[in-house]
N, C-alpha and C. Protein backbone atom coordinates (compact mmCIF):
# COMPACT_ATOMS: atom_id res chain seq x y z
N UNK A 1 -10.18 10.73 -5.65
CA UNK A 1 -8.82 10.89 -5.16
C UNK A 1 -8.37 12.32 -5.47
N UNK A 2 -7.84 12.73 -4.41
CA UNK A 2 -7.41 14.11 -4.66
C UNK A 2 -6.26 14.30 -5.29
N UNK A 3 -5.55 15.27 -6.33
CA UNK A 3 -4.25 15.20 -6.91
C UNK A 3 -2.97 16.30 -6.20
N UNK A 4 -2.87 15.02 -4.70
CA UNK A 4 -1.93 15.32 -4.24
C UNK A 4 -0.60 14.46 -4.22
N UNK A 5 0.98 15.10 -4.23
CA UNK A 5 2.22 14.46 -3.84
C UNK A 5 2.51 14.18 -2.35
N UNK A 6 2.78 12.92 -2.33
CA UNK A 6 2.48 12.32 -1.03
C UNK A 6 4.21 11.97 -0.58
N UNK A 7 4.13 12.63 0.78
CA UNK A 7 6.00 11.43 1.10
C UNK A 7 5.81 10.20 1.32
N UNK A 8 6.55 9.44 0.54
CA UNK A 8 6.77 8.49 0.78
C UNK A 8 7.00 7.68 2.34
N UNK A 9 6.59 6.74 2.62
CA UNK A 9 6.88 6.00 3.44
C UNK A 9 8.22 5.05 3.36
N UNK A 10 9.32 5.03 4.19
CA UNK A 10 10.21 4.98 4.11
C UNK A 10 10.59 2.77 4.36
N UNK A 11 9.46 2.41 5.23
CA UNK A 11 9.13 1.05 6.18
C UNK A 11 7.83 1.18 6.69
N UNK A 12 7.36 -0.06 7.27
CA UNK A 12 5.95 -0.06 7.58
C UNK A 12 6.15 -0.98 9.33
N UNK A 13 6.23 -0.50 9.80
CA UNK A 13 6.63 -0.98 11.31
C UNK A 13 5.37 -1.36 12.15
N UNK A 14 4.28 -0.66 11.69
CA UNK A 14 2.62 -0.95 12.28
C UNK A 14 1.43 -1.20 11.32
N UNK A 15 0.53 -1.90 11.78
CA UNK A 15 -0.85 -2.14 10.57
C UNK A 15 -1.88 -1.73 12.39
N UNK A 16 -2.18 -0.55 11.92
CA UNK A 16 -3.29 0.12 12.80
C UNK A 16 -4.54 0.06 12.46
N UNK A 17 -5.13 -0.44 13.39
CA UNK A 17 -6.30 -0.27 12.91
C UNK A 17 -7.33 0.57 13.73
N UNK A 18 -8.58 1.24 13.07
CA UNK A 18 -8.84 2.36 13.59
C UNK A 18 -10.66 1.96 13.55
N UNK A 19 -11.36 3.09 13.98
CA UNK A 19 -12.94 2.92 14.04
C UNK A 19 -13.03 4.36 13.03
N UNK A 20 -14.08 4.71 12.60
CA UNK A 20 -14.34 5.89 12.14
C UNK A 20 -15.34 6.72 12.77
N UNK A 21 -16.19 6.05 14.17
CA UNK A 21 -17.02 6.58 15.30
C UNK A 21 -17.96 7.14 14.69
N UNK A 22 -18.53 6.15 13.63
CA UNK A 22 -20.05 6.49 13.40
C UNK A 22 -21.00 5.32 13.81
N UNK A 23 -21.98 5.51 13.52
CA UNK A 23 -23.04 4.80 14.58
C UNK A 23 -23.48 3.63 13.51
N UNK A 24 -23.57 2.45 14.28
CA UNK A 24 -23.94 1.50 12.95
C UNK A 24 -24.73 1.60 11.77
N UNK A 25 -25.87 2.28 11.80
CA UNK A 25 -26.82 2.70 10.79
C UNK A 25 -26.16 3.37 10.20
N UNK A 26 -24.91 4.02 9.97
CA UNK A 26 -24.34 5.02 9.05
C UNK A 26 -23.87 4.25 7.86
N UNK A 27 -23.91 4.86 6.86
CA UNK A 27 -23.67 4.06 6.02
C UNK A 27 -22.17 4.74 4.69
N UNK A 28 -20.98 4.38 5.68
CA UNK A 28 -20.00 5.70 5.06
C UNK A 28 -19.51 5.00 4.41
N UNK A 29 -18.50 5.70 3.70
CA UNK A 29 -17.45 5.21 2.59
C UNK A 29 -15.86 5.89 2.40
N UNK A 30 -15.54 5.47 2.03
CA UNK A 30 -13.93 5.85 2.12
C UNK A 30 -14.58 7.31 1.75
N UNK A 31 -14.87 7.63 0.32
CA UNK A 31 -14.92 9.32 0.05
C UNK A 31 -15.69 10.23 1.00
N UNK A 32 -16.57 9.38 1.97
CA UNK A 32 -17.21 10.51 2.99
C UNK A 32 -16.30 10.99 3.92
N UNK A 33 -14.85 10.08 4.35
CA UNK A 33 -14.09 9.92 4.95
C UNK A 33 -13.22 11.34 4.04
N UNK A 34 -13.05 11.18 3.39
CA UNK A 34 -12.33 11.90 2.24
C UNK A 34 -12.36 13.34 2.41
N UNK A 35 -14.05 13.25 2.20
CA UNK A 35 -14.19 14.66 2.58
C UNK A 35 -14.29 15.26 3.98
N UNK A 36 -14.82 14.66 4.76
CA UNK A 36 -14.54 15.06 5.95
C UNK A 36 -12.69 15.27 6.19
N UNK A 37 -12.25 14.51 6.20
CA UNK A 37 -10.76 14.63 6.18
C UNK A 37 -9.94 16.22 5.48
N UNK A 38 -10.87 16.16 4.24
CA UNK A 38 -9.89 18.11 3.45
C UNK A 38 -10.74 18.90 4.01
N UNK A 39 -12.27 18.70 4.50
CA UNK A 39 -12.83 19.77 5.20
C UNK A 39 -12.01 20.14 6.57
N UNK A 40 -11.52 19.55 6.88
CA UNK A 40 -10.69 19.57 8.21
C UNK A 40 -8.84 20.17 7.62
N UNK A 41 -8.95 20.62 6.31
CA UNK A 41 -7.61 21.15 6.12
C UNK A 41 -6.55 20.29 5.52
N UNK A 42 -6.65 18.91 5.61
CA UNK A 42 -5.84 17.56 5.42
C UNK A 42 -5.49 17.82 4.09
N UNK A 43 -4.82 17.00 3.57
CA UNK A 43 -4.59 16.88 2.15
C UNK A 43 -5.24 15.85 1.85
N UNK A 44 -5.57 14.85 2.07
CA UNK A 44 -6.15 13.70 1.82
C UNK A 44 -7.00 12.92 2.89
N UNK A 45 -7.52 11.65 2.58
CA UNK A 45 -8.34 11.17 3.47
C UNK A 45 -7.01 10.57 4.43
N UNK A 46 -7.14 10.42 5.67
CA UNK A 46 -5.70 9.69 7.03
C UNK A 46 -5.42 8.38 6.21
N UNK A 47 -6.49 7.69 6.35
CA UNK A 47 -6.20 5.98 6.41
C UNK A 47 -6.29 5.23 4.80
N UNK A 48 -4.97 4.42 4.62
CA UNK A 48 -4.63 3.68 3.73
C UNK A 48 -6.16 2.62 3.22
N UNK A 49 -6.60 2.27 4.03
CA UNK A 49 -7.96 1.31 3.42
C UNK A 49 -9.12 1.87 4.79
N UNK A 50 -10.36 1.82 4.29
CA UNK A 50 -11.44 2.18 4.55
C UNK A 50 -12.61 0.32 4.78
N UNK A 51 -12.77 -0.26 5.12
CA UNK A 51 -13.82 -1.06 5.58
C UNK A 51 -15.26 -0.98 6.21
N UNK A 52 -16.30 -0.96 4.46
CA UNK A 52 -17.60 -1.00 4.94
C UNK A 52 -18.14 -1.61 5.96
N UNK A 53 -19.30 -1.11 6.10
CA UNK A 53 -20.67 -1.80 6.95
C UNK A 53 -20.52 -3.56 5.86
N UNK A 54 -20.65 -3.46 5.01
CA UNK A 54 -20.81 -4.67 3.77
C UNK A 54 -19.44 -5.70 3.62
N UNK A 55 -18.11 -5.00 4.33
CA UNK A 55 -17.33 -5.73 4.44
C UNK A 55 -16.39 -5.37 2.85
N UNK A 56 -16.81 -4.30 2.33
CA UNK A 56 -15.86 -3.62 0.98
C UNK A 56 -15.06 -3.54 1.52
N UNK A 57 -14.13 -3.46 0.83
CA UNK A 57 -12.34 -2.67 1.68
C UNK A 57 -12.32 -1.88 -0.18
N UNK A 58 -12.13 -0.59 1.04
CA UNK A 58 -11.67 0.59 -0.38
C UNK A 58 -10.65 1.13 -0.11
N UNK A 59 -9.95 1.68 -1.18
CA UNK A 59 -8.61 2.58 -0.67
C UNK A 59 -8.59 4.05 -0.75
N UNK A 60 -7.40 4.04 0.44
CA UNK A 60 -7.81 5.53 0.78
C UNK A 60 -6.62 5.96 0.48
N UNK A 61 -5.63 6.69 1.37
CA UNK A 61 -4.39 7.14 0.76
C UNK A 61 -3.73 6.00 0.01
N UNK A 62 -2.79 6.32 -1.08
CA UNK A 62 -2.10 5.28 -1.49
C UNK A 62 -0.96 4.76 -0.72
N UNK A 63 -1.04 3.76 -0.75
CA UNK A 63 -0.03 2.67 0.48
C UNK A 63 1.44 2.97 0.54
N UNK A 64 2.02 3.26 -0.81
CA UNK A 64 3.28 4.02 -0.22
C UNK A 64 3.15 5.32 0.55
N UNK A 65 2.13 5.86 0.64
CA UNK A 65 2.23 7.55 1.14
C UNK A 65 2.45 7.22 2.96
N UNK A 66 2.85 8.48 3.07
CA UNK A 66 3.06 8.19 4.59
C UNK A 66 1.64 8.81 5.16
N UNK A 67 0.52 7.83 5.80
CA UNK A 67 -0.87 8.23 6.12
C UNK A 67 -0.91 9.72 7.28
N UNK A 68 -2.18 9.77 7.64
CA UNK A 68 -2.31 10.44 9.17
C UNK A 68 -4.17 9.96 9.95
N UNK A 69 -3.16 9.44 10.67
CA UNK A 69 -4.04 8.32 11.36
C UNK A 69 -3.46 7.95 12.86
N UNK A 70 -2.50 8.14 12.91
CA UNK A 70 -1.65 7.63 14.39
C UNK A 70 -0.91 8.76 15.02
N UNK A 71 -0.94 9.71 15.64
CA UNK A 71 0.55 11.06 16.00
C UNK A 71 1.76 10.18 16.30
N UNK A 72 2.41 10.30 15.42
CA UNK A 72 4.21 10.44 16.04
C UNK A 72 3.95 8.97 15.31
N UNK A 73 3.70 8.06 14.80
CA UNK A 73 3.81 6.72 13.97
C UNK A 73 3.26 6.54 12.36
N UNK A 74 3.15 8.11 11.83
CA UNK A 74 2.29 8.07 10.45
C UNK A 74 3.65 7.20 9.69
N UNK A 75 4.82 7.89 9.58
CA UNK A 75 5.98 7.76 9.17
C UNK A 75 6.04 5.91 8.61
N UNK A 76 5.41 5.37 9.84
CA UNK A 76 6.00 3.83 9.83
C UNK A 76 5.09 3.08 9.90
N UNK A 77 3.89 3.33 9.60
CA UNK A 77 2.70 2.53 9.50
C UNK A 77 1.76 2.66 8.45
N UNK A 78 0.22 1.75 8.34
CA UNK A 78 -0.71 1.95 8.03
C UNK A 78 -1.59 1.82 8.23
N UNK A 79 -2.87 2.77 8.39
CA UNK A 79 -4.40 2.84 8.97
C UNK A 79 -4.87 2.27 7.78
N UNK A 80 -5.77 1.08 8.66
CA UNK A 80 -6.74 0.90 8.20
C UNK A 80 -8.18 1.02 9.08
N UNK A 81 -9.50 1.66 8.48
CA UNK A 81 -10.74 2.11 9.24
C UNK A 81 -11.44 1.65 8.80
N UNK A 82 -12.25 1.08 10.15
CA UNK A 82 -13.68 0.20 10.28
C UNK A 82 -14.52 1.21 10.45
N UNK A 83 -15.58 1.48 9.66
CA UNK A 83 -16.93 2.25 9.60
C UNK A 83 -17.75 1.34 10.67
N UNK A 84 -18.08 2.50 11.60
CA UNK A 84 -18.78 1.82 13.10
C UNK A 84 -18.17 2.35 14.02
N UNK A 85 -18.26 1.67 15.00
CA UNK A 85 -17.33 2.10 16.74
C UNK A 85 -18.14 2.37 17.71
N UNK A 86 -19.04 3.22 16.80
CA UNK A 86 -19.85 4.22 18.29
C UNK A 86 -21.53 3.70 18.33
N UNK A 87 -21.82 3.88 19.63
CA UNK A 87 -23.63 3.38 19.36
C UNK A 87 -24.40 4.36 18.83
N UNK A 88 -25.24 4.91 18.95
CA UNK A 88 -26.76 5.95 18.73
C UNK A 88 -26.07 7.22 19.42
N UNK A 89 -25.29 6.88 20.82
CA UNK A 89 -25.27 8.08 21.72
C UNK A 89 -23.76 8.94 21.60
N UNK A 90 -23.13 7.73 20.45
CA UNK A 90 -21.81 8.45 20.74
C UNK A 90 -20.57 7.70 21.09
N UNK A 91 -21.24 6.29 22.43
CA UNK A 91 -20.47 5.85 23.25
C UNK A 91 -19.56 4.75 22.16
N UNK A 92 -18.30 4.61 22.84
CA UNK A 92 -17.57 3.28 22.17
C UNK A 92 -18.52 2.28 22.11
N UNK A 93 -18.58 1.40 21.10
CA UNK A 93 -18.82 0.22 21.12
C UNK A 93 -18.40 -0.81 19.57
N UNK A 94 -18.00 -2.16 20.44
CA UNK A 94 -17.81 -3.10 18.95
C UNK A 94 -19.22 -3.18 18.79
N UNK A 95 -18.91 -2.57 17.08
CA UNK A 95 -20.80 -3.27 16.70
C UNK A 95 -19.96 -3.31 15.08
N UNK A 96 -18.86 -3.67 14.83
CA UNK A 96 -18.69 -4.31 13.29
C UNK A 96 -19.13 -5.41 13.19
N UNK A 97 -19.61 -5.37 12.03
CA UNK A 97 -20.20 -6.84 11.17
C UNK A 97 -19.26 -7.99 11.48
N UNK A 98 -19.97 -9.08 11.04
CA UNK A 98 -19.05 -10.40 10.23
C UNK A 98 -18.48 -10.47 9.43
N UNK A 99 -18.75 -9.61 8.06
CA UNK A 99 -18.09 -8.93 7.10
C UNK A 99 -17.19 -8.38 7.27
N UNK A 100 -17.61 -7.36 8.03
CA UNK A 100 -16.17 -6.36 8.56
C UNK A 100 -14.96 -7.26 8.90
N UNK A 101 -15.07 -7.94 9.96
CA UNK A 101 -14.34 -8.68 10.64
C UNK A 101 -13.59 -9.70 9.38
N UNK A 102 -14.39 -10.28 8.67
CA UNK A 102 -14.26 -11.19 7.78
C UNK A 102 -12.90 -10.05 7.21
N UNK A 103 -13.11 -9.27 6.12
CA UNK A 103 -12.32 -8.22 5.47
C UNK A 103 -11.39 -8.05 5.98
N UNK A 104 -11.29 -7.32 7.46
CA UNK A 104 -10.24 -7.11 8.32
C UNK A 104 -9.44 -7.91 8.08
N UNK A 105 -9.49 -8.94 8.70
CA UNK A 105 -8.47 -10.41 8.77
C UNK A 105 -8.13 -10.74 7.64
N UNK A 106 -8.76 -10.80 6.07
CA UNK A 106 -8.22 -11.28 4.94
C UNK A 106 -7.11 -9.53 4.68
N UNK A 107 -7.30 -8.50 5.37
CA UNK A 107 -6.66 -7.60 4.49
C UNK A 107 -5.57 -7.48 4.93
N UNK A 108 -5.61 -7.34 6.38
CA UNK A 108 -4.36 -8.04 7.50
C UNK A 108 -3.50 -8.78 7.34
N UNK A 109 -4.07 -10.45 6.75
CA UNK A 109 -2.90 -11.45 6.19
C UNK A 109 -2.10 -11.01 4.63
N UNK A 110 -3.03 -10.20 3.95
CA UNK A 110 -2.32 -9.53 2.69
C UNK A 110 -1.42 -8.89 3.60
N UNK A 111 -1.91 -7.43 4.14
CA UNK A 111 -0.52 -6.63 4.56
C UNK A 111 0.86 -7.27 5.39
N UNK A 112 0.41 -8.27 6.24
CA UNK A 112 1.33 -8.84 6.64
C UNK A 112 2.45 -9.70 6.06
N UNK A 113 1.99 -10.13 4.60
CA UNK A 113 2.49 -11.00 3.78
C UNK A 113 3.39 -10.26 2.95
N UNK A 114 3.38 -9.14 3.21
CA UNK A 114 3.69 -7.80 2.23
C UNK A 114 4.86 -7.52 3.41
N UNK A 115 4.15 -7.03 4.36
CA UNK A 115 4.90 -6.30 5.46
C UNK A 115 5.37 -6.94 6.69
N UNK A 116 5.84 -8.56 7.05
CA UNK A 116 6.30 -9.26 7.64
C UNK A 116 6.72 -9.04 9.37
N UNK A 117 7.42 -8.08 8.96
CA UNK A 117 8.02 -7.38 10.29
C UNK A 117 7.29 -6.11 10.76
N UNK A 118 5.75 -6.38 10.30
CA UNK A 118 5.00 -5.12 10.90
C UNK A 118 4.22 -5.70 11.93
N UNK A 119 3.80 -4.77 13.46
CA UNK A 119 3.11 -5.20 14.15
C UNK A 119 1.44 -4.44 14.28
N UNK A 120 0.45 -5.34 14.62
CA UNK A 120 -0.77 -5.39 14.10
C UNK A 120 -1.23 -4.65 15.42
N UNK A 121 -1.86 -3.60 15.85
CA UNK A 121 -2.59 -3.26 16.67
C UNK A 121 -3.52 -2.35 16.68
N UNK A 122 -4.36 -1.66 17.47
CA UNK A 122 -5.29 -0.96 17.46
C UNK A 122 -4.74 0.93 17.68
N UNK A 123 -5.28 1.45 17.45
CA UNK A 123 -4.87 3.15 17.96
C UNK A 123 -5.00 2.86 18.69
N UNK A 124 -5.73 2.59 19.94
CA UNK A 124 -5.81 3.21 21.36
C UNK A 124 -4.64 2.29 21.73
N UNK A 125 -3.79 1.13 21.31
CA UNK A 125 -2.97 0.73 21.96
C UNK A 125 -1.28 2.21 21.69
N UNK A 126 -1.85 2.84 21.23
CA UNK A 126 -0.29 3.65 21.01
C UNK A 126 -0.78 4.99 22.21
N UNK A 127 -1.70 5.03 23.01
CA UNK A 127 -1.38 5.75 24.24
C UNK A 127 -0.73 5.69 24.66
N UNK A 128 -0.24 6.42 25.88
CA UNK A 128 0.80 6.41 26.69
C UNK A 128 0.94 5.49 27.82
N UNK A 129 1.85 5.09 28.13
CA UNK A 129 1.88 4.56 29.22
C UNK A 129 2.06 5.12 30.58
N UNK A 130 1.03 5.46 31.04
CA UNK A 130 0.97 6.90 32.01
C UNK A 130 1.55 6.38 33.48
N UNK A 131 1.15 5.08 33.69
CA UNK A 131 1.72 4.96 35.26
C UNK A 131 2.78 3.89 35.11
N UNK A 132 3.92 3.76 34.20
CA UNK A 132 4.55 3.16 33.64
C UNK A 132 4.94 1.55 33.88
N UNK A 133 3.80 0.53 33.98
CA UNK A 133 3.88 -0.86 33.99
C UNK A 133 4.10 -1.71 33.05
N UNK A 134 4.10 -0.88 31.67
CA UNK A 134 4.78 -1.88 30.64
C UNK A 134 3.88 -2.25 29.76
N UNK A 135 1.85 -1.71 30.25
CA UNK A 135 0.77 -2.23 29.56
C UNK A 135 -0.21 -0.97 29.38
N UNK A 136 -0.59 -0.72 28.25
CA UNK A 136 -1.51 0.33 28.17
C UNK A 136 -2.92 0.06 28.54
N UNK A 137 -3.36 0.21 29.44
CA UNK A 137 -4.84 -0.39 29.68
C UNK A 137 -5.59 0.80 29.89
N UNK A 138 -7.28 0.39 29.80
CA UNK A 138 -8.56 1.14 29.70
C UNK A 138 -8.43 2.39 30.32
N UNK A 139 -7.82 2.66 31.17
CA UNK A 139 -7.69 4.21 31.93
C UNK A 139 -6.76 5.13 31.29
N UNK A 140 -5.44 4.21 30.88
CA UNK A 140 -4.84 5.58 29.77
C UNK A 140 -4.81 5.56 28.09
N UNK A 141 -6.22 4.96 27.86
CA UNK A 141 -6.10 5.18 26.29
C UNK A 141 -6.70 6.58 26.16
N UNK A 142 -6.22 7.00 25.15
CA UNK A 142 -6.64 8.56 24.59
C UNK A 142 -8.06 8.60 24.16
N UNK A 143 -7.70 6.97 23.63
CA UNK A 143 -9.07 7.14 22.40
C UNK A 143 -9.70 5.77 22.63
N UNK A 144 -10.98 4.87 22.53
CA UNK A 144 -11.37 3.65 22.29
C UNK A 144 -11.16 3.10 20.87
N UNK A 145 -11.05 4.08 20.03
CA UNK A 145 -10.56 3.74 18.56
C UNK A 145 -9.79 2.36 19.05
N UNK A 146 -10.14 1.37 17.93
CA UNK A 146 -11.74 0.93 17.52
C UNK A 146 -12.25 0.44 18.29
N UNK A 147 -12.35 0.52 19.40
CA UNK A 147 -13.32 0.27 20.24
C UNK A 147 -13.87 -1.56 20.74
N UNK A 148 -12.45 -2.27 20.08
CA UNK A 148 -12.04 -3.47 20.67
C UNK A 148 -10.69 -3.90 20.53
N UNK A 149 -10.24 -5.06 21.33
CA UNK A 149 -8.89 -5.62 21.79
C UNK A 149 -8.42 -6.13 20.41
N UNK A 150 -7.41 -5.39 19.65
CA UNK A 150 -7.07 -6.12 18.75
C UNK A 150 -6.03 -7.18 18.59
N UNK A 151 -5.50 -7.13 19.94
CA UNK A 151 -4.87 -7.98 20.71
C UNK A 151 -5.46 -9.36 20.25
N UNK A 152 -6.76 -9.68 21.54
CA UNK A 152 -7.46 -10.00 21.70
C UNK A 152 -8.22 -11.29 20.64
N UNK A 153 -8.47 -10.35 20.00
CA UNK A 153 -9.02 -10.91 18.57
C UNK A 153 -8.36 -11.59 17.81
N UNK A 154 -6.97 -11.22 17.75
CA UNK A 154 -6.30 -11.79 16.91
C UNK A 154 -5.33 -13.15 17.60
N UNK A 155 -5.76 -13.02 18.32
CA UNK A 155 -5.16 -14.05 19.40
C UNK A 155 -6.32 -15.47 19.27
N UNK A 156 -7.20 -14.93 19.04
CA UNK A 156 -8.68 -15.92 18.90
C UNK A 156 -8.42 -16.26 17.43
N UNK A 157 -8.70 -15.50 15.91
CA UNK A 157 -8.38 -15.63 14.70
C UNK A 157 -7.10 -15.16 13.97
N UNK A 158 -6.16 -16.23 14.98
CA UNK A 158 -4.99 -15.62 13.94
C UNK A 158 -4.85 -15.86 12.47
N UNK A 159 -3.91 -15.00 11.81
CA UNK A 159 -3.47 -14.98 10.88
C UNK A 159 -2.56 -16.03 9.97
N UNK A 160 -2.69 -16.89 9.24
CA UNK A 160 -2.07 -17.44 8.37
C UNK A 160 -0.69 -17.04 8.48
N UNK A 161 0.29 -18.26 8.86
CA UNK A 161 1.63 -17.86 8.67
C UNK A 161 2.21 -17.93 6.88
């Protein structure tokens, strides 16, 4: 952990979740994240929790800090990143574990239990809404981050009320 003063986060309005677009055989960790992150100038690693290949959940910025992980929503949310996303070539793809998935969802019903009135979605759902119908779909996401419907998913394994 680096010994930086962090602003505070004021509310938590989003639980984002993100890919880290390495290729399944990679085998990262929150601190590779870490460093890649201050090599890039950052003060710290973006995302509040980090989720192995193994299904660890480690922490990354501390949860009051206000992360950087989302433009224009750091303020009111928190990233959390799935190690994976991308295949061999680069391309999007879901290839998280059972583990992963497993983790996700138990870390999700914590934050939610915490953070009640926060809503659960993916980065690529905070694109724009470019031809303005009310739905962000596959043509105007910025990013595939993470590179499935978290919609979707969670609609299949919801969350514990």
């Amino acid at each position: 952990m680096t010994n930086v003063t962090f602003k505070q986060r004021s509310r938590t309005d989003w639980l984002v979740v993100h890919c880290a677009a390495t290729s399944p055989d990679a085998q990262v960790r929150a601190s590779d994240i870490r460093r890649w992150h201050l090599a890039k100038g950052w003060s710290d690693i973006g995302y509040h929790y980090v989720i192995g290949r193994d299904g660890v959940v480690e922490p990354g910025r501390p949860e009051a800090a206000v992360g950087a992980h989302v433009r224009g929503f750091n303020q009111v949310s928190l990233g959390i990143c799935l190690i994976g996303g991308v295949d061999a070539k680069g391309r999007p793809e879901n290839n998280f574990t059972t583990a992963q998935f497993a983790s996700l969802h138990a870390l999700l019903g914590e934050l939610k239990a915490r953070y009640p009135k926060a809503r659960i979605q993916g980065h690529r759902d905070f694109s724009p809404d470019r031809n303005g119908d009310g739905r962000i779909t596959p043509d105007e996401f910025i990013k595939a981050c993470p590179c499935f419907d978290v919609g979707h998913w969670l609609a299949a394994y919801p969350l514990a009320d």
